[in-house]
PDB file of N, CA and C in Angstrom:
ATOM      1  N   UNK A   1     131.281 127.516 104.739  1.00  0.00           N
ATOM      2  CA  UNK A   1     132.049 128.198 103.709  1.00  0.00           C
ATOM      3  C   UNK A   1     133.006 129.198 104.326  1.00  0.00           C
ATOM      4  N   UNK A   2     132.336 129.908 105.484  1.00  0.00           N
ATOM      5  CA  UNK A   2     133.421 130.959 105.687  1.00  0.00           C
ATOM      6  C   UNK A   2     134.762 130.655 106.611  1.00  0.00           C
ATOM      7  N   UNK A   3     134.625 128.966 107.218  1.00  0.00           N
ATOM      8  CA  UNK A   3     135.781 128.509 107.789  1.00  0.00           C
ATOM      9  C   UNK A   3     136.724 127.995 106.687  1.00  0.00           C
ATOM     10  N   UNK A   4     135.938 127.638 105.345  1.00  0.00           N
ATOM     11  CA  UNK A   4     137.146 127.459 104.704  1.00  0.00           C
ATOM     12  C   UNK A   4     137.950 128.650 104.201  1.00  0.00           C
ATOM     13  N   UNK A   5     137.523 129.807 103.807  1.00  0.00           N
ATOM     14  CA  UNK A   5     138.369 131.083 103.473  1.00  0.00           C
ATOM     15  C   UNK A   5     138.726 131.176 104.617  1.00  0.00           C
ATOM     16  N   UNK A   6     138.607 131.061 106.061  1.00  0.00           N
ATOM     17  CA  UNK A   6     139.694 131.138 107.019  1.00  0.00           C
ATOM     18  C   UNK A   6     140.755 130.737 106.898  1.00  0.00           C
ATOM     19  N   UNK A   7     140.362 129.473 107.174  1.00  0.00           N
ATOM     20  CA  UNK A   7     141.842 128.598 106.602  1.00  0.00           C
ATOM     21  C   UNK A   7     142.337 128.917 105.763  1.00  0.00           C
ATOM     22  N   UNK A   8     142.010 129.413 104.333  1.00  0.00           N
ATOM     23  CA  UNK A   8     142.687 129.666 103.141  1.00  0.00           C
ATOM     24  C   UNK A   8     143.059 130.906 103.565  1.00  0.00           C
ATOM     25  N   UNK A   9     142.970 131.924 104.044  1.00  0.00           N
ATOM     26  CA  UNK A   9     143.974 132.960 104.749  1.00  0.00           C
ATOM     27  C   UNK A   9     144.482 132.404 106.145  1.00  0.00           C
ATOM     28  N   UNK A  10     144.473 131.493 106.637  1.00  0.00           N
ATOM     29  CA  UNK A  10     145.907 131.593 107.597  1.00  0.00           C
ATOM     30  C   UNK A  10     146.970 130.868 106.898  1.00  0.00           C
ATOM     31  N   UNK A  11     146.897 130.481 105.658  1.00  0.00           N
ATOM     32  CA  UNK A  11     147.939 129.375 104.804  1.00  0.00           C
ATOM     33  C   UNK A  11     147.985 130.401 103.724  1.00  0.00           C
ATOM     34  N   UNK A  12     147.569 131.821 103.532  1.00  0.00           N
ATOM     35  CA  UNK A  12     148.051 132.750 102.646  1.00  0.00           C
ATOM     36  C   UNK A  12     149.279 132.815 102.863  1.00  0.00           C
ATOM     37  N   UNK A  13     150.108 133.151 101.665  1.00  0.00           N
ATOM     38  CA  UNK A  13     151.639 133.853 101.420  1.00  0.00           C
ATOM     39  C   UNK A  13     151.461 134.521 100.548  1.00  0.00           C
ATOM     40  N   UNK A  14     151.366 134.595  99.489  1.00  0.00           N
ATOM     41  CA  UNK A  14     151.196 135.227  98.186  1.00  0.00           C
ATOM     42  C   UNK A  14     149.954 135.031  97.235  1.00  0.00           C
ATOM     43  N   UNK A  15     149.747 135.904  96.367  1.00  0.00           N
ATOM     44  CA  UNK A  15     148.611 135.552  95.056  1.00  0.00           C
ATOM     45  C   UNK A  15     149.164 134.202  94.003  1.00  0.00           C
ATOM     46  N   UNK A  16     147.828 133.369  94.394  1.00  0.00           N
ATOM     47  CA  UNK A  16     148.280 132.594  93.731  1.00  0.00           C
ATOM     48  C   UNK A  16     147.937 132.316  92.160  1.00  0.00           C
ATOM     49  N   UNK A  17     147.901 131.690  91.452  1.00  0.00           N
ATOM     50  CA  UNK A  17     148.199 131.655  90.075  1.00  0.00           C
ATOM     51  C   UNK A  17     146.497 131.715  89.306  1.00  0.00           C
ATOM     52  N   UNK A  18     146.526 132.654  89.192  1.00  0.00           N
ATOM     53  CA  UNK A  18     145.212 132.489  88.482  1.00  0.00           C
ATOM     54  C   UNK A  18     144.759 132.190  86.901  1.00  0.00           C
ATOM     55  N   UNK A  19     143.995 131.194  86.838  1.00  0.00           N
ATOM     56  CA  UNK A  19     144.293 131.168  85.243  1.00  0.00           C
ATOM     57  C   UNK A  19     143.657 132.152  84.024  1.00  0.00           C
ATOM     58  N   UNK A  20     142.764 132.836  84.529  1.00  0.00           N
ATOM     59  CA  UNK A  20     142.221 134.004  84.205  1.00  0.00           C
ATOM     60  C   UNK A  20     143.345 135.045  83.352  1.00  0.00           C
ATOM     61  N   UNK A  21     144.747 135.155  84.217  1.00  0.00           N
ATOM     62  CA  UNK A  21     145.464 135.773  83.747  1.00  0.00           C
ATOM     63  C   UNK A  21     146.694 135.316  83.831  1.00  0.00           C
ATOM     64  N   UNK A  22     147.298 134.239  82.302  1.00  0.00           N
ATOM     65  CA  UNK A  22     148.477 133.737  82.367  1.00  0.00           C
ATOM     66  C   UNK A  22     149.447 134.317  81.990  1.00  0.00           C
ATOM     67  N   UNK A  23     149.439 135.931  82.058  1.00  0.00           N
ATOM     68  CA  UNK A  23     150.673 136.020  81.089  1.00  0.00           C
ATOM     69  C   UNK A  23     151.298 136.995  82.200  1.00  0.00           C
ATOM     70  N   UNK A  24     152.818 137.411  82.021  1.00  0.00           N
ATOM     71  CA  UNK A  24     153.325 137.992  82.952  1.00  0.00           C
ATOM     72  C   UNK A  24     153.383 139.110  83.946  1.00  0.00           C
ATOM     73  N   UNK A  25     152.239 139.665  82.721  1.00  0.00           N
ATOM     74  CA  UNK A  25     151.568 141.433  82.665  1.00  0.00           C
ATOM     75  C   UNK A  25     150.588 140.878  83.718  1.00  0.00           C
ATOM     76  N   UNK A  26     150.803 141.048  84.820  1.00  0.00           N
ATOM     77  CA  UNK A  26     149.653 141.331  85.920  1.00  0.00           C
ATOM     78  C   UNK A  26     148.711 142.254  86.545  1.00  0.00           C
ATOM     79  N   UNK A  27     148.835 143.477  85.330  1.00  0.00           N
ATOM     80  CA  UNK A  27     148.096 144.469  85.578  1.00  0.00           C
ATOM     81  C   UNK A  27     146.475 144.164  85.802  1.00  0.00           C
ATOM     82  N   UNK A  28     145.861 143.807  84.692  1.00  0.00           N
ATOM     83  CA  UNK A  28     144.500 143.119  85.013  1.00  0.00           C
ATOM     84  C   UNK A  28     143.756 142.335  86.207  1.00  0.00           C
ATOM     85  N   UNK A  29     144.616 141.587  86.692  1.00  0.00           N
ATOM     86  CA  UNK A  29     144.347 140.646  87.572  1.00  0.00           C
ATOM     87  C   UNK A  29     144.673 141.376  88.594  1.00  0.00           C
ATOM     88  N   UNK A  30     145.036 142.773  89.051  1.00  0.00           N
ATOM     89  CA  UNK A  30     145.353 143.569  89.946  1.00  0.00           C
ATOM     90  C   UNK A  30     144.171 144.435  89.811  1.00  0.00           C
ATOM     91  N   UNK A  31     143.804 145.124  89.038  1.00  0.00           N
ATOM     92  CA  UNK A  31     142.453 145.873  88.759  1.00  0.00           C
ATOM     93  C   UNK A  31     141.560 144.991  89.064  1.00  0.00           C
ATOM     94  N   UNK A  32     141.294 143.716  88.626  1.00  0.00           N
ATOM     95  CA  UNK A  32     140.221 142.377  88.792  1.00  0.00           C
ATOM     96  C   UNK A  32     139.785 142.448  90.341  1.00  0.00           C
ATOM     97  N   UNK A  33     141.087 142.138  91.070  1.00  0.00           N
ATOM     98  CA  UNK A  33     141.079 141.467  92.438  1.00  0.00           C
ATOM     99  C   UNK A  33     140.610 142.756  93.106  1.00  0.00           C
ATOM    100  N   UNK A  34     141.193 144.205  93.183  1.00  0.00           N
ATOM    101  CA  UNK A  34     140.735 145.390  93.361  1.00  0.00           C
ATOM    102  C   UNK A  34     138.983 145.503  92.912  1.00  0.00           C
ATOM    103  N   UNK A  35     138.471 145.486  91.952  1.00  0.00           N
ATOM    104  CA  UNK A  35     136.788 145.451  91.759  1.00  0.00           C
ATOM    105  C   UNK A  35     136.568 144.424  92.528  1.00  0.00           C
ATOM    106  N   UNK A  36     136.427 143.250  92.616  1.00  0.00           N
ATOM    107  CA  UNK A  36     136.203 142.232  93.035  1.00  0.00           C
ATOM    108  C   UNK A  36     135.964 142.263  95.374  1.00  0.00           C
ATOM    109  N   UNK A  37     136.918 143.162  95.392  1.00  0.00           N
ATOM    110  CA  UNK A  37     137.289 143.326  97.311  1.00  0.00           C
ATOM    111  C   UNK A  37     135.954 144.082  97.417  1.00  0.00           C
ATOM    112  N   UNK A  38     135.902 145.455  96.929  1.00  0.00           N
ATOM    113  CA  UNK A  38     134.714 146.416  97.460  1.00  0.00           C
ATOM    114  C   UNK A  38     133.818 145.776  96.568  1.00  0.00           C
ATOM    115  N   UNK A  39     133.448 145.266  95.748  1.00  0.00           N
ATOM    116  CA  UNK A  39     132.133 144.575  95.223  1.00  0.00           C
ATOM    117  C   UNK A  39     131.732 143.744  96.644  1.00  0.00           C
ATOM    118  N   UNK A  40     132.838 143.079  97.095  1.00  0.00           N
ATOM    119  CA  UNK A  40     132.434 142.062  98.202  1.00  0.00           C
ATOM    120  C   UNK A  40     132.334 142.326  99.113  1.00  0.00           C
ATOM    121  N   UNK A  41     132.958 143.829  99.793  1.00  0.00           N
ATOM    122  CA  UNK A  41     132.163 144.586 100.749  1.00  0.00           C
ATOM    123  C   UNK A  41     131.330 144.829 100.581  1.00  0.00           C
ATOM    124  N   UNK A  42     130.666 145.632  99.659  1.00  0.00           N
ATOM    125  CA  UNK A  42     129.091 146.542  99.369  1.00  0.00           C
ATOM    126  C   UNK A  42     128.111 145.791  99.693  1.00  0.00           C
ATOM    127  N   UNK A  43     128.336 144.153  99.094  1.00  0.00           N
ATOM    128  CA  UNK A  43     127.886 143.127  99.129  1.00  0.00           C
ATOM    129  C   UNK A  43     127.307 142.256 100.055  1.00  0.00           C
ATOM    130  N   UNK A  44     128.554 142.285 101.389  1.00  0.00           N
ATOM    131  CA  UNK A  44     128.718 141.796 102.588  1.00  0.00           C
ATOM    132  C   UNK A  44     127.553 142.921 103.542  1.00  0.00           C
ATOM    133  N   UNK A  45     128.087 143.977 103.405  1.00  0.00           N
ATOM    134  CA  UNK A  45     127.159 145.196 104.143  1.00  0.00           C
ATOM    135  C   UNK A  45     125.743 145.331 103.714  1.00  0.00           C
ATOM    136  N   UNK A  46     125.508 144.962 102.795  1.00  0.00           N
ATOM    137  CA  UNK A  46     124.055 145.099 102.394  1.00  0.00           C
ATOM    138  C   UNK A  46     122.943 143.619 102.349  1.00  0.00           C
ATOM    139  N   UNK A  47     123.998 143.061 102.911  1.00  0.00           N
ATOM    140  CA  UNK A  47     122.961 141.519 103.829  1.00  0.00           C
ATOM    141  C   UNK A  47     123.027 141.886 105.145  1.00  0.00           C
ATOM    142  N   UNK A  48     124.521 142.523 105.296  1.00  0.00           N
ATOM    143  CA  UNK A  48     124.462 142.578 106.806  1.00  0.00           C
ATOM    144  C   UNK A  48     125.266 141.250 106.958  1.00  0.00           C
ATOM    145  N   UNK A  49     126.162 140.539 106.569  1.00  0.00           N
ATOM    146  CA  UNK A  49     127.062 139.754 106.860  1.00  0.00           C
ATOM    147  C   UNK A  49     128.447 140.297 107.058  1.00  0.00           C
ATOM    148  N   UNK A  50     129.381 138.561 107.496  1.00  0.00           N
ATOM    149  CA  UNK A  50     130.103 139.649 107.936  1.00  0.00           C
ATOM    150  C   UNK A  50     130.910 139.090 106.610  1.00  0.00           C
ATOM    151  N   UNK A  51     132.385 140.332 106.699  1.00  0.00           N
ATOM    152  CA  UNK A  51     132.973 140.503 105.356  1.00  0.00           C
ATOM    153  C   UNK A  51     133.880 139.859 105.262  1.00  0.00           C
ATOM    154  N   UNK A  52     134.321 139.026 105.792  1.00  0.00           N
ATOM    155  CA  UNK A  52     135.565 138.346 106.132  1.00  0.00           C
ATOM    156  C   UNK A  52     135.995 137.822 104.942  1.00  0.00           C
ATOM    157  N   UNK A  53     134.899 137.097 104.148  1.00  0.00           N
ATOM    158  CA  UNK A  53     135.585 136.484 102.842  1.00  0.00           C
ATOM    159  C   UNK A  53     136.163 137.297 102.255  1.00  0.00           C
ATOM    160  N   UNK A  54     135.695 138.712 102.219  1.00  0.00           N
ATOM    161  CA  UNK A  54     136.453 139.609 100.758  1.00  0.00           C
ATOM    162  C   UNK A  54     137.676 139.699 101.509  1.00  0.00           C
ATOM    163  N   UNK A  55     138.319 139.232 102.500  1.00  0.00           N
ATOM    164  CA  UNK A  55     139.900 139.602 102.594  1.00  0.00           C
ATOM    165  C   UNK A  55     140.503 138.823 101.666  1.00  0.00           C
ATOM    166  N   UNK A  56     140.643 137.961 101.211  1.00  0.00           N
ATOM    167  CA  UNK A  56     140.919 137.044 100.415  1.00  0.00           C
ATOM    168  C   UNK A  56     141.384 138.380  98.781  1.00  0.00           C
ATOM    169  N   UNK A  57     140.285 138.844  98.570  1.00  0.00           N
ATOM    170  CA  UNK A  57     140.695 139.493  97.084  1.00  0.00           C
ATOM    171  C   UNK A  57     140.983 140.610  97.914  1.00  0.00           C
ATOM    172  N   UNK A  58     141.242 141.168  98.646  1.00  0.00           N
ATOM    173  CA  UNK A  58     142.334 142.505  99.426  1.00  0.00           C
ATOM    174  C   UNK A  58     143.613 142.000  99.758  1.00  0.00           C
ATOM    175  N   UNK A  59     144.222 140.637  99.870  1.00  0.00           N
ATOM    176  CA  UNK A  59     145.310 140.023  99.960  1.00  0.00           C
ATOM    177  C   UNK A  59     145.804 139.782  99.138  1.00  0.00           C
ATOM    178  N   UNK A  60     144.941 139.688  97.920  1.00  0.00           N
ATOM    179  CA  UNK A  60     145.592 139.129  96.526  1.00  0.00           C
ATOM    180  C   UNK A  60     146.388 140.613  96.178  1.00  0.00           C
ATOM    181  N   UNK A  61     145.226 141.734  96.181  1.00  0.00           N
ATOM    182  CA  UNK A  61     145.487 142.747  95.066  1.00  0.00           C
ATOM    183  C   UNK A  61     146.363 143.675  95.745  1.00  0.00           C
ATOM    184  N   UNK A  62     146.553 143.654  97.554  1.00  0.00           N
ATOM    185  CA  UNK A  62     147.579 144.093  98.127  1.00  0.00           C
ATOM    186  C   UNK A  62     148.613 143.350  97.810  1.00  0.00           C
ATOM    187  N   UNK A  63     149.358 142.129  97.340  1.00  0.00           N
ATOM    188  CA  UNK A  63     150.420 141.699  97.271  1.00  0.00           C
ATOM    189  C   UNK A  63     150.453 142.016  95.397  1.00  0.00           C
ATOM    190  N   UNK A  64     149.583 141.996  94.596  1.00  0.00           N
ATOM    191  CA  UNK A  64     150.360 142.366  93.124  1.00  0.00           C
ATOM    192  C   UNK A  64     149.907 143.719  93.094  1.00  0.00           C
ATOM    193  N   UNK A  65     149.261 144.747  93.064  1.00  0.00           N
ATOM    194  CA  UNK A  65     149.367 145.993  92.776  1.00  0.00           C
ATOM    195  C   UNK A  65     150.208 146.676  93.771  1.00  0.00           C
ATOM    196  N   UNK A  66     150.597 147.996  92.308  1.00  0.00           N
ATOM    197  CA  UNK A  66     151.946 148.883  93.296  1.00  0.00           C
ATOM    198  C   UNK A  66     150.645 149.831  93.851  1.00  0.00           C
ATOM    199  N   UNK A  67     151.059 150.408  94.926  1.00  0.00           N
ATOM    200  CA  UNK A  67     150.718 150.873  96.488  1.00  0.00           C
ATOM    201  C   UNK A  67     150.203 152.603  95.476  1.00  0.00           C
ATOM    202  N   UNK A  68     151.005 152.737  94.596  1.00  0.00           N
ATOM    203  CA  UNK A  68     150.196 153.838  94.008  1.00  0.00           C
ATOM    204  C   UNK A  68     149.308 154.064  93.218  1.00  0.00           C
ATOM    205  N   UNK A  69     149.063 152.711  92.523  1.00  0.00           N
ATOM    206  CA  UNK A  69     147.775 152.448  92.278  1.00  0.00           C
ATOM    207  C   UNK A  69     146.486 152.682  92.707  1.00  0.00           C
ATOM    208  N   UNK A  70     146.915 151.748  93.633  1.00  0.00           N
ATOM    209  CA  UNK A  70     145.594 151.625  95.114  1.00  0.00           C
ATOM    210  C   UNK A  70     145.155 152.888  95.664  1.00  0.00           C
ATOM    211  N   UNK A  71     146.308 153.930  95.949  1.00  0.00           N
ATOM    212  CA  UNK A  71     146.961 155.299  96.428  1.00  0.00           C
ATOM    213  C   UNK A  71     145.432 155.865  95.540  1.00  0.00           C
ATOM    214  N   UNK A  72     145.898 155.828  94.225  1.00  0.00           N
ATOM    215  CA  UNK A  72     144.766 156.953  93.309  1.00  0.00           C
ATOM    216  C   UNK A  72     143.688 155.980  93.711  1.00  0.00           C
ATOM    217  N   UNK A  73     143.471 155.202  92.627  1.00  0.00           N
ATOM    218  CA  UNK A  73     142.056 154.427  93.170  1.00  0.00           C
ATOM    219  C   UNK A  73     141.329 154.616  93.890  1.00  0.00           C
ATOM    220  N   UNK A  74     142.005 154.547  95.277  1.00  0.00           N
ATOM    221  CA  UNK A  74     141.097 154.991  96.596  1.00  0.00           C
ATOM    222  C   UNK A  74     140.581 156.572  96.441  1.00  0.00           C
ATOM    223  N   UNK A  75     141.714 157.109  96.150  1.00  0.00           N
ATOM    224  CA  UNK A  75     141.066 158.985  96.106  1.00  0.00           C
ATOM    225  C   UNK A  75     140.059 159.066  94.989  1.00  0.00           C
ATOM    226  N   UNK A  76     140.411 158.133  94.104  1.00  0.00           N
ATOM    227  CA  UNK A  76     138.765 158.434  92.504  1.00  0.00           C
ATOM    228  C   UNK A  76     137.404 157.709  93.265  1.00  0.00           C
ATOM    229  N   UNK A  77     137.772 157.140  94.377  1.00  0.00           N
ATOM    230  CA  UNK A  77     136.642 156.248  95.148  1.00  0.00           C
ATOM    231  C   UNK A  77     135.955 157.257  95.805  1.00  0.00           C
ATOM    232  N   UNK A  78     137.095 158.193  96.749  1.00  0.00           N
ATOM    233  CA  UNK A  78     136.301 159.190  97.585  1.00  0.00           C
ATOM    234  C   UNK A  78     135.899 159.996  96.676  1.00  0.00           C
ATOM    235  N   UNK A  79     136.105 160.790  95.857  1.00  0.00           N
ATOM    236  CA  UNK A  79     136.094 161.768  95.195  1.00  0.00           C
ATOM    237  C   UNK A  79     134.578 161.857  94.194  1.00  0.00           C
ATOM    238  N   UNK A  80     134.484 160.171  93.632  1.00  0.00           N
ATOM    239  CA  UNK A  80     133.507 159.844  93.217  1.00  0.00           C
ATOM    240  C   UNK A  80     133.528 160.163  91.907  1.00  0.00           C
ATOM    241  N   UNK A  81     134.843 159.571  91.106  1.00  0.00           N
ATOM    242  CA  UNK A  81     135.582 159.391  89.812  1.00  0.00           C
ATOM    243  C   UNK A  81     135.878 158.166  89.850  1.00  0.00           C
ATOM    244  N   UNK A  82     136.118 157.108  90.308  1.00  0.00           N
ATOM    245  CA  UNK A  82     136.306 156.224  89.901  1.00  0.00           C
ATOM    246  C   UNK A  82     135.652 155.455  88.729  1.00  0.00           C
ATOM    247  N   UNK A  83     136.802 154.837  87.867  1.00  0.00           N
ATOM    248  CA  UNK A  83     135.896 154.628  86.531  1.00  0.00           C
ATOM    249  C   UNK A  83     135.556 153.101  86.268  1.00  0.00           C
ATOM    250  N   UNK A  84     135.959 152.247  87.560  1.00  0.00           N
ATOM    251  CA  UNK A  84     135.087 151.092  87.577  1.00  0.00           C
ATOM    252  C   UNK A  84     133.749 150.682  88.084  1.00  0.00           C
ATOM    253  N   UNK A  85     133.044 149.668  88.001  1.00  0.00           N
ATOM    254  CA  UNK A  85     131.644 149.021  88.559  1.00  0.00           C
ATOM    255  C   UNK A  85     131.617 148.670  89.754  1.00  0.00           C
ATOM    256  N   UNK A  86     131.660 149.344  90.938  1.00  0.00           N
ATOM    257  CA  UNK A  86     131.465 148.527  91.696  1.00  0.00           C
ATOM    258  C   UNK A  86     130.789 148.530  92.502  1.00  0.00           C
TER     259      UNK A  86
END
């Protein structure tokens, strides 16, 4: 499994079309892919594997969310406000 998410990141370019979220408003699917990365760290670290797959949803949500998003996000992460599950 984890040679195929290799491959599927060295043939990354962009987020690709998810059907989860068809409409133009990509806000969701930017918050999604964002829960989804550190879920799959916490995840990865607490088998003790390695994390490589969650680059995959850190590639997605780095190419559709704006950078100031992420910017706060990360500080409600340290801060220990953040108001998602993860």
């Amino acid at each position: 499994m984890a040679e195929e998410v290799k491959e599927k990141l060295a043939r990354y370019k962009t987020a690709p079309f998810d059907s989860r979220f068809p409409n133009q408003n990509q806000t969701k699917n930017c918050w999604q892919n964002y829960l989804d990365f550190h879920r799959c760290q916490r995840a990865m670290e607490a088998k003790g594997s390695d994390p490589a797959p969650c680059q995959w949803y850190f590639r997605v949500y780095k190419s559709i969310c704006p950078i100031s998003w992420v910017t706060t996000w990360d500080e409600y992460r340290a801060e220990g406000t953040f108001p998602g599950k993860i």
